[in-house]
PDB file of N, CA and C in Angstrom:
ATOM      1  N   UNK A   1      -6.896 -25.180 -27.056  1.00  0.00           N
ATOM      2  CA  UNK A   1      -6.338 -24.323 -26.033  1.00  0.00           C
ATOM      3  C   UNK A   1      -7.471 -23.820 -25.142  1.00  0.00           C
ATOM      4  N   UNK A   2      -7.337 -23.598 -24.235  1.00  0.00           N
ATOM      5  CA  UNK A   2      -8.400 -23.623 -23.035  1.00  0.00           C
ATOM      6  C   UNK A   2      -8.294 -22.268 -22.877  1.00  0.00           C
ATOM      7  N   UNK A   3      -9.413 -21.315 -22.339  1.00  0.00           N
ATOM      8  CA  UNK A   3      -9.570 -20.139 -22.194  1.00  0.00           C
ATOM      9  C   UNK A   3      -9.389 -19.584 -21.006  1.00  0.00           C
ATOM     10  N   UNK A   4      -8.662 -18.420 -20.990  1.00  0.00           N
ATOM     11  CA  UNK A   4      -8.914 -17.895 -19.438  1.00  0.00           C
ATOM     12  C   UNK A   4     -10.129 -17.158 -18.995  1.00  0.00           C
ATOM     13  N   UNK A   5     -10.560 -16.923 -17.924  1.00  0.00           N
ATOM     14  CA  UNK A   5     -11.407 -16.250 -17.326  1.00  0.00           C
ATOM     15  C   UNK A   5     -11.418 -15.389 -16.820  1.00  0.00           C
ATOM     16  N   UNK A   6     -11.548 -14.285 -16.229  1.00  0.00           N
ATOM     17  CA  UNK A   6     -11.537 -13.835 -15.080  1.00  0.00           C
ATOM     18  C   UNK A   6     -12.150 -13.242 -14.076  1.00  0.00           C
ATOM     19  N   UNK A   7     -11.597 -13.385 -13.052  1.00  0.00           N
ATOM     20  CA  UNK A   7     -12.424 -13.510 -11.478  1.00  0.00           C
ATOM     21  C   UNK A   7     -12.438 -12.304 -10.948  1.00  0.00           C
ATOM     22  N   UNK A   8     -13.772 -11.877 -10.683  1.00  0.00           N
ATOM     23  CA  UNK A   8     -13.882 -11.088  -9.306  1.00  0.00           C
ATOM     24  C   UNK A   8     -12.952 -11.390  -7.990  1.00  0.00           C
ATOM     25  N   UNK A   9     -12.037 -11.515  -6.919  1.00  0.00           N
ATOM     26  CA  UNK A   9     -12.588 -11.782  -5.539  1.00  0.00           C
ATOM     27  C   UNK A   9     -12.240 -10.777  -4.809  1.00  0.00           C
ATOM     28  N   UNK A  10     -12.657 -11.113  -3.616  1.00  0.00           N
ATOM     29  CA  UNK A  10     -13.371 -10.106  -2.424  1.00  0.00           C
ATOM     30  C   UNK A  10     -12.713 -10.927  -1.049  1.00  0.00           C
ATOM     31  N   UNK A  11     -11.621  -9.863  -0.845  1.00  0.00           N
ATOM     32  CA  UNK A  11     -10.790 -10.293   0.670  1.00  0.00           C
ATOM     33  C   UNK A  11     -11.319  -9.619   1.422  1.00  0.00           C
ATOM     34  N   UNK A  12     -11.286 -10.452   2.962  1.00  0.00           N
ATOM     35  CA  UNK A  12     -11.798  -9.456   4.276  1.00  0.00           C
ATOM     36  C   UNK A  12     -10.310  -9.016   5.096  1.00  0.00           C
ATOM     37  N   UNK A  13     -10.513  -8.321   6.259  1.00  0.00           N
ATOM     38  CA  UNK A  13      -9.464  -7.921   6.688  1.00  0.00           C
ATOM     39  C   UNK A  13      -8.474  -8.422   7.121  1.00  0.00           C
ATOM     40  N   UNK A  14      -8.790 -10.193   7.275  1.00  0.00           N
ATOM     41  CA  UNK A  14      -7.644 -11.068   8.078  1.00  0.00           C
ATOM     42  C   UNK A  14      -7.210 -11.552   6.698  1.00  0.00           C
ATOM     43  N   UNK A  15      -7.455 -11.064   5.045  1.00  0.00           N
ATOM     44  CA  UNK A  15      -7.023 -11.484   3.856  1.00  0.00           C
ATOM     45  C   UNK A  15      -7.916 -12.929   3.805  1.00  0.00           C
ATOM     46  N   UNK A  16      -8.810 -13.338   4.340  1.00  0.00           N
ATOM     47  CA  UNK A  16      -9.775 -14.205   3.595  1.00  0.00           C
ATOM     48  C   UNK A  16     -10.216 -14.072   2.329  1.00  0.00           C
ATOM     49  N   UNK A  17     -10.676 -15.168   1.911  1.00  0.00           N
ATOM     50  CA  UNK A  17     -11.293 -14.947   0.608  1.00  0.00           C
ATOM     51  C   UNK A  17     -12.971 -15.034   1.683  1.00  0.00           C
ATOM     52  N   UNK A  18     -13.214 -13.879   0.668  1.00  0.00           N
ATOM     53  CA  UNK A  18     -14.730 -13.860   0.792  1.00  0.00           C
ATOM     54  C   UNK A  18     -15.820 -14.012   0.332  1.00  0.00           C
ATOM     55  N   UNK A  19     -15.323 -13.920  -0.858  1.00  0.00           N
ATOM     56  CA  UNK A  19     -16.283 -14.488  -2.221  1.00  0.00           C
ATOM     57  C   UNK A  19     -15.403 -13.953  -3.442  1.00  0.00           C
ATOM     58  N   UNK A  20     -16.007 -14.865  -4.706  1.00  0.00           N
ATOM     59  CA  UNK A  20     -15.057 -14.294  -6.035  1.00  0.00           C
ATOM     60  C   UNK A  20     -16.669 -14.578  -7.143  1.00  0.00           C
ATOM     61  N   UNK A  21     -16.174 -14.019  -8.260  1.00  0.00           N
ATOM     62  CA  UNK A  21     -17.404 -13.771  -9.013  1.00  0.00           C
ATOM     63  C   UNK A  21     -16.877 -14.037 -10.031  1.00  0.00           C
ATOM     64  N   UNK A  22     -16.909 -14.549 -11.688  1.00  0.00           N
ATOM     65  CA  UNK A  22     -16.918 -14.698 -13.076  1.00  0.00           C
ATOM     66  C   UNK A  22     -17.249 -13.237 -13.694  1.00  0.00           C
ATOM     67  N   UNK A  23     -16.255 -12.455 -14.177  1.00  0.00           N
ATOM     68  CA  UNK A  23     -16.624 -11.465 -14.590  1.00  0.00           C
ATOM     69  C   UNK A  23     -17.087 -11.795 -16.068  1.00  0.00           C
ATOM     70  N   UNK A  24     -18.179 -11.568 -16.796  1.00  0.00           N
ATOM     71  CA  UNK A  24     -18.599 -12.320 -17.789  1.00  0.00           C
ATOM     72  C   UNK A  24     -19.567 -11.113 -18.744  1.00  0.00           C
ATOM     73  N   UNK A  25     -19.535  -9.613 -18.167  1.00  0.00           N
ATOM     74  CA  UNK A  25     -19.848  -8.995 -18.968  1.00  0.00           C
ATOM     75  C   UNK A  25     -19.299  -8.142 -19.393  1.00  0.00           C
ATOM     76  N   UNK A  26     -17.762  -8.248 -19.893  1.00  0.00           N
ATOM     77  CA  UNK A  26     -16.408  -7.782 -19.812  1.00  0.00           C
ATOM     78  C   UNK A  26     -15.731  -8.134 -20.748  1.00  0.00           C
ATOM     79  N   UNK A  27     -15.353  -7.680 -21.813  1.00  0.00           N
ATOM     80  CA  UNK A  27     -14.010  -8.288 -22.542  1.00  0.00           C
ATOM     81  C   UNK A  27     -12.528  -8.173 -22.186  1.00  0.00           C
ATOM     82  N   UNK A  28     -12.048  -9.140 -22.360  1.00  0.00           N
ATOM     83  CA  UNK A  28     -10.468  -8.463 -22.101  1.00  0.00           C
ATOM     84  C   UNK A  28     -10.056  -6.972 -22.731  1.00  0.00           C
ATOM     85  N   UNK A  29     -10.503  -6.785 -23.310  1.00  0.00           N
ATOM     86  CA  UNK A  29     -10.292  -5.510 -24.253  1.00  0.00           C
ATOM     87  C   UNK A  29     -10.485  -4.297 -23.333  1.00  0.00           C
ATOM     88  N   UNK A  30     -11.729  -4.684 -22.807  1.00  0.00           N
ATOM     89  CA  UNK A  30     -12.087  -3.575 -21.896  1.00  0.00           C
ATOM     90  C   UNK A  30     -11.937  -3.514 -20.359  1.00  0.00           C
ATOM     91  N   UNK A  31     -11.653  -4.120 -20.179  1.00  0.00           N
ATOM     92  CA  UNK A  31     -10.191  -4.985 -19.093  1.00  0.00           C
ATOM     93  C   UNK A  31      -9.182  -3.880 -19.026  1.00  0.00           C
ATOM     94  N   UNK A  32      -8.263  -4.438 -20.002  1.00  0.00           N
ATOM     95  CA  UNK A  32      -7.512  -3.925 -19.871  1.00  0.00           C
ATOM     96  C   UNK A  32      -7.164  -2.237 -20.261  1.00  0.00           C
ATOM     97  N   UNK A  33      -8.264  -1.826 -20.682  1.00  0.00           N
ATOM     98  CA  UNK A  33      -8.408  -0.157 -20.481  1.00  0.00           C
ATOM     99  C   UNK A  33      -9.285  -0.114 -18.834  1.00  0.00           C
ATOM    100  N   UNK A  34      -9.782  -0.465 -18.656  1.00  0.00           N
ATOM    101  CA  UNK A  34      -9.903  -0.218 -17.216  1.00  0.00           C
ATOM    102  C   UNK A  34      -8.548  -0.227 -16.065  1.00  0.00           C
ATOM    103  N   UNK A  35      -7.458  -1.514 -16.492  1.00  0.00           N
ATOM    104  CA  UNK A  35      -6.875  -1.353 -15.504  1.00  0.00           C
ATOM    105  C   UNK A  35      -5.736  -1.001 -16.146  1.00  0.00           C
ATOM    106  N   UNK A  36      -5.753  -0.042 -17.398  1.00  0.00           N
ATOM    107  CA  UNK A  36      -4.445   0.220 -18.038  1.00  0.00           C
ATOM    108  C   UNK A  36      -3.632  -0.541 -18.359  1.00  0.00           C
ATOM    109  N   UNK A  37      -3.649  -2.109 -18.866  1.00  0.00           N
ATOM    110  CA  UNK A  37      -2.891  -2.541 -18.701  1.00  0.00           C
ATOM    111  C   UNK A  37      -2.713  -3.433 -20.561  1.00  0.00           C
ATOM    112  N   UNK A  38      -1.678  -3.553 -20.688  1.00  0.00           N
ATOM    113  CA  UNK A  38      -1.371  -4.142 -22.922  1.00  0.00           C
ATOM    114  C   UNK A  38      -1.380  -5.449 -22.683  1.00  0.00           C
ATOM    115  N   UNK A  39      -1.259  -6.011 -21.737  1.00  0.00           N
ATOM    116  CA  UNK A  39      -0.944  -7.659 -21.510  1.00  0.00           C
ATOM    117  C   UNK A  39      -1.685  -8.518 -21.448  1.00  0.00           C
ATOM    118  N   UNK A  40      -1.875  -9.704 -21.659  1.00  0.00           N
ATOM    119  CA  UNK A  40      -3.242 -10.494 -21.225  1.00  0.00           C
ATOM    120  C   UNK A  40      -3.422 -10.302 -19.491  1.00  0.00           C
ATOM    121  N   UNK A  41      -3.596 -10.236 -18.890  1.00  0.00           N
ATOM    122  CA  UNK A  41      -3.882  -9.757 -17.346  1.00  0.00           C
ATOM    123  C   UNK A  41      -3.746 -10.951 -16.706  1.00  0.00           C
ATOM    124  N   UNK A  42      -2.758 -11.790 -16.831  1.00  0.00           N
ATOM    125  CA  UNK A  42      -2.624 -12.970 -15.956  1.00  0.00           C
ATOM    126  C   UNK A  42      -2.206 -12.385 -14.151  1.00  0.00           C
ATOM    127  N   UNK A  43      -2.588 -11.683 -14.183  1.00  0.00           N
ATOM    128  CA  UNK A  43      -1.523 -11.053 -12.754  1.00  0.00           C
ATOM    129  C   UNK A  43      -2.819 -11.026 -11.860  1.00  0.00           C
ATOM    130  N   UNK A  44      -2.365 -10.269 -10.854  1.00  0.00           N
ATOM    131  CA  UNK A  44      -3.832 -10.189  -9.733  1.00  0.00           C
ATOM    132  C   UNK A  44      -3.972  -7.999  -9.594  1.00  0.00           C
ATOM    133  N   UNK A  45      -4.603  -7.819  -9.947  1.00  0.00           N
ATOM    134  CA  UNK A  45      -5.173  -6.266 -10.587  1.00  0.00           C
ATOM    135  C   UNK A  45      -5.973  -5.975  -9.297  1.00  0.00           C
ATOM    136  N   UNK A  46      -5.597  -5.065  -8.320  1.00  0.00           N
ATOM    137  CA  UNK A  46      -6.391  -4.016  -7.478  1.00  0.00           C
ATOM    138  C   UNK A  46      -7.169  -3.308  -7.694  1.00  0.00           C
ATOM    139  N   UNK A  47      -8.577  -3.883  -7.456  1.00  0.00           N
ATOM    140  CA  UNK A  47     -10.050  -2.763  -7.982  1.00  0.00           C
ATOM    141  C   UNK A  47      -9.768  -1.848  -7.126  1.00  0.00           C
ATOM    142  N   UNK A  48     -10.111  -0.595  -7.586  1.00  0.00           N
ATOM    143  CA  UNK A  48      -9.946   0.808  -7.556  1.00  0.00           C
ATOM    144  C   UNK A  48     -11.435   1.487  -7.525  1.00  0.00           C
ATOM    145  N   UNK A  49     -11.908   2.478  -7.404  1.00  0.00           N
ATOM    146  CA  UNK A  49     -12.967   3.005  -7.401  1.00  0.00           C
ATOM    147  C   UNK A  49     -13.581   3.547  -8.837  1.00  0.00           C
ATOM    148  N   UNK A  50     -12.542   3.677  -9.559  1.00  0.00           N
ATOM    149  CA  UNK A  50     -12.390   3.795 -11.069  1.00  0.00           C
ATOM    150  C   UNK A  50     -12.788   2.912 -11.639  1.00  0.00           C
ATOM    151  N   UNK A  51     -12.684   1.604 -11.365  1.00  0.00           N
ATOM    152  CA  UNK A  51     -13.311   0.425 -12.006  1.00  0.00           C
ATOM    153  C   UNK A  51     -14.394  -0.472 -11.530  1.00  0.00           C
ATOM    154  N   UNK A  52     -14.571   0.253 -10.423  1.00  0.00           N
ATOM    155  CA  UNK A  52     -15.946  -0.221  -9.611  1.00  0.00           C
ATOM    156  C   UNK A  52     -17.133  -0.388 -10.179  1.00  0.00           C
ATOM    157  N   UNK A  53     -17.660   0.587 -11.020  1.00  0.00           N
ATOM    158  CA  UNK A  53     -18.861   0.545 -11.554  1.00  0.00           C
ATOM    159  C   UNK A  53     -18.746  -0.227 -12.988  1.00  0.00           C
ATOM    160  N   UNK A  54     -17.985  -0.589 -13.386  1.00  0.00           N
ATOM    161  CA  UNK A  54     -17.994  -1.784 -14.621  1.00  0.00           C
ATOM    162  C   UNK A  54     -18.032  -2.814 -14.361  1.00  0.00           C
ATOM    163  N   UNK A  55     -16.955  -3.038 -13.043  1.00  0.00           N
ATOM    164  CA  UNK A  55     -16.968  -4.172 -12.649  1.00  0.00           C
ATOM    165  C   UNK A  55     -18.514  -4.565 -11.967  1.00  0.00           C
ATOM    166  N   UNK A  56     -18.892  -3.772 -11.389  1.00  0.00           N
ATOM    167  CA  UNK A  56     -20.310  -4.511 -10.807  1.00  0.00           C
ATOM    168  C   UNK A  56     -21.455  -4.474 -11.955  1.00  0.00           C
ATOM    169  N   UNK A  57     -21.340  -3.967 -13.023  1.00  0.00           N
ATOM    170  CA  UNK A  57     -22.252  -4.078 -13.979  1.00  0.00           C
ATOM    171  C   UNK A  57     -21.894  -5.403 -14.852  1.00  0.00           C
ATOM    172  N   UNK A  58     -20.559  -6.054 -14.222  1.00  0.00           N
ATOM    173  CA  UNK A  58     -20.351  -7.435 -15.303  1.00  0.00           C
ATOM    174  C   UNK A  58     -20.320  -8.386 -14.366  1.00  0.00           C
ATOM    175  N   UNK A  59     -20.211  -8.155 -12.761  1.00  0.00           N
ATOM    176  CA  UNK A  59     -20.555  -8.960 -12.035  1.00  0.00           C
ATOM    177  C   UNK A  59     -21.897  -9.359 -11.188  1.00  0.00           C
ATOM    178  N   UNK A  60     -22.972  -8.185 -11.491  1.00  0.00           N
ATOM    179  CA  UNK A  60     -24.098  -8.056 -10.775  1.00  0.00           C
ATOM    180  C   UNK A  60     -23.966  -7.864  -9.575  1.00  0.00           C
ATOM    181  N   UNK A  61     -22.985  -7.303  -8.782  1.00  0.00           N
ATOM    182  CA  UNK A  61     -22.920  -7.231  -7.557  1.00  0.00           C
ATOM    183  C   UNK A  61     -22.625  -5.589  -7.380  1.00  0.00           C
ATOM    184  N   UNK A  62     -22.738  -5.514  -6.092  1.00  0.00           N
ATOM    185  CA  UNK A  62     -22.176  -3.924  -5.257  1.00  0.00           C
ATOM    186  C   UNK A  62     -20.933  -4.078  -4.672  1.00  0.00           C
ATOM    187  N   UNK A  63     -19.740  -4.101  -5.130  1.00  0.00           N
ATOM    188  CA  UNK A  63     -18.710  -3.415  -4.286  1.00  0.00           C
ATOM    189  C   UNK A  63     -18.450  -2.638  -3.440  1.00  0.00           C
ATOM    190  N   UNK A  64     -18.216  -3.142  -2.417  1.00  0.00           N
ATOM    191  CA  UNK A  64     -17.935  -2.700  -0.702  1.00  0.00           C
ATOM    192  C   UNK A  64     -16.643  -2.096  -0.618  1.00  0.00           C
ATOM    193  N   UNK A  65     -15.831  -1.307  -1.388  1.00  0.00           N
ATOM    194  CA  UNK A  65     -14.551  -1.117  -1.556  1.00  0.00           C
ATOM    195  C   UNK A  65     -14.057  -0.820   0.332  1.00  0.00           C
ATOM    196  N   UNK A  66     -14.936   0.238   0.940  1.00  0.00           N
ATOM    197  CA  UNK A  66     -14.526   0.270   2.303  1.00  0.00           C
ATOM    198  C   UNK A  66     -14.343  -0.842   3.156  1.00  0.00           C
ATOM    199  N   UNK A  67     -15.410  -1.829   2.858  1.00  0.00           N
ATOM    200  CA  UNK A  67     -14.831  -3.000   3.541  1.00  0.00           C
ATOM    201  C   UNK A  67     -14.259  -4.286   3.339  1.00  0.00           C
ATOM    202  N   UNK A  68     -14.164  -4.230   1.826  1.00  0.00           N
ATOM    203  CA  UNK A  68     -13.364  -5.125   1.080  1.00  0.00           C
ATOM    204  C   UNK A  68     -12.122  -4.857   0.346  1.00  0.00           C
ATOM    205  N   UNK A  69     -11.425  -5.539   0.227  1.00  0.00           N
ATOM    206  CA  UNK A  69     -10.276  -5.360  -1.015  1.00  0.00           C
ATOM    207  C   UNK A  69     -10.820  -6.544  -2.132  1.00  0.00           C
ATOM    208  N   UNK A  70     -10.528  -5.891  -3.151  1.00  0.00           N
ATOM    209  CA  UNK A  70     -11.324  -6.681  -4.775  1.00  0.00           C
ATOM    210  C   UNK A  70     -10.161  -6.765  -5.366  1.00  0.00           C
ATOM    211  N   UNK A  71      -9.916  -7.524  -6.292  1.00  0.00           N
ATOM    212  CA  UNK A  71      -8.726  -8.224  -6.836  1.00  0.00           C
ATOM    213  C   UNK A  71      -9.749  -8.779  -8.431  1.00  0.00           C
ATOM    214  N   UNK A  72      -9.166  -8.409  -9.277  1.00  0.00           N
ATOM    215  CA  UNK A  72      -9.282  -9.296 -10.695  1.00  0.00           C
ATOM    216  C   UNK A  72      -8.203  -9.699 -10.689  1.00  0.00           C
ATOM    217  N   UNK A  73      -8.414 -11.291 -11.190  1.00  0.00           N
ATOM    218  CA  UNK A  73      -7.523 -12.137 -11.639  1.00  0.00           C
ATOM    219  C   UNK A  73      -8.130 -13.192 -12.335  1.00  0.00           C
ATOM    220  N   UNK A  74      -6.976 -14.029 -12.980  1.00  0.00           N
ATOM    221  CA  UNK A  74      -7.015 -14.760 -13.853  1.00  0.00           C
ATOM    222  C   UNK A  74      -7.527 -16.206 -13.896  1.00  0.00           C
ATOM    223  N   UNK A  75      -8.342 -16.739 -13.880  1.00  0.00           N
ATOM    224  CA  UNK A  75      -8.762 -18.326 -13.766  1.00  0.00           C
ATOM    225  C   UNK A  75      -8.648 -19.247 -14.575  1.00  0.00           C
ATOM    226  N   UNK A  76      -8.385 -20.677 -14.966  1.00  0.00           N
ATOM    227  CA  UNK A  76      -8.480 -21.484 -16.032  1.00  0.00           C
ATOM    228  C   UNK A  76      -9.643 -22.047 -16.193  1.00  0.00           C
ATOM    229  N   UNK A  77      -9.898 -21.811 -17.376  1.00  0.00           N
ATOM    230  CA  UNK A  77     -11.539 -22.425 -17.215  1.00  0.00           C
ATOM    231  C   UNK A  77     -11.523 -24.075 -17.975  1.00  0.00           C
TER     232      UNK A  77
END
């Protein structure tokens, strides 16, 4: 059985994709207490400012929340 992943990405204002990232220092576990959620997280999850700073500590990046919209979601790896 093949594993899921999941993705950073980063829309601009015309809803481009702008970049997406491997969140990889993250368990689902802690996932899903970040975004409150009991389910495996197959869905597409709205980063929040609340989850900003985990998320960029498992993605190595800085979140632009003002000028981006961030989305976790689910990938097949």
């Amino acid at each position: 059985m093949a594993e899921v992943e999941r993705i950073l990405r980063a829309y601009g204002d015309d809803d481009a994709l702008v970049g997406e990232w491997p969140i990889t220092g993250l368990r689902l576990q802690k996932l899903q207490e970040l975004f409150g959620q009991a389910d495996d997280m197959y869905d597409s999850y709205p980063v929040h400012r609340e989850q900003a700073a985990a998320l960029e500590r498992a993605t190595g990046i800085t979140l632009d929340l003002d000028r981006y919209a961030y989305f976790v979601d689910a990938g097949a790896v």
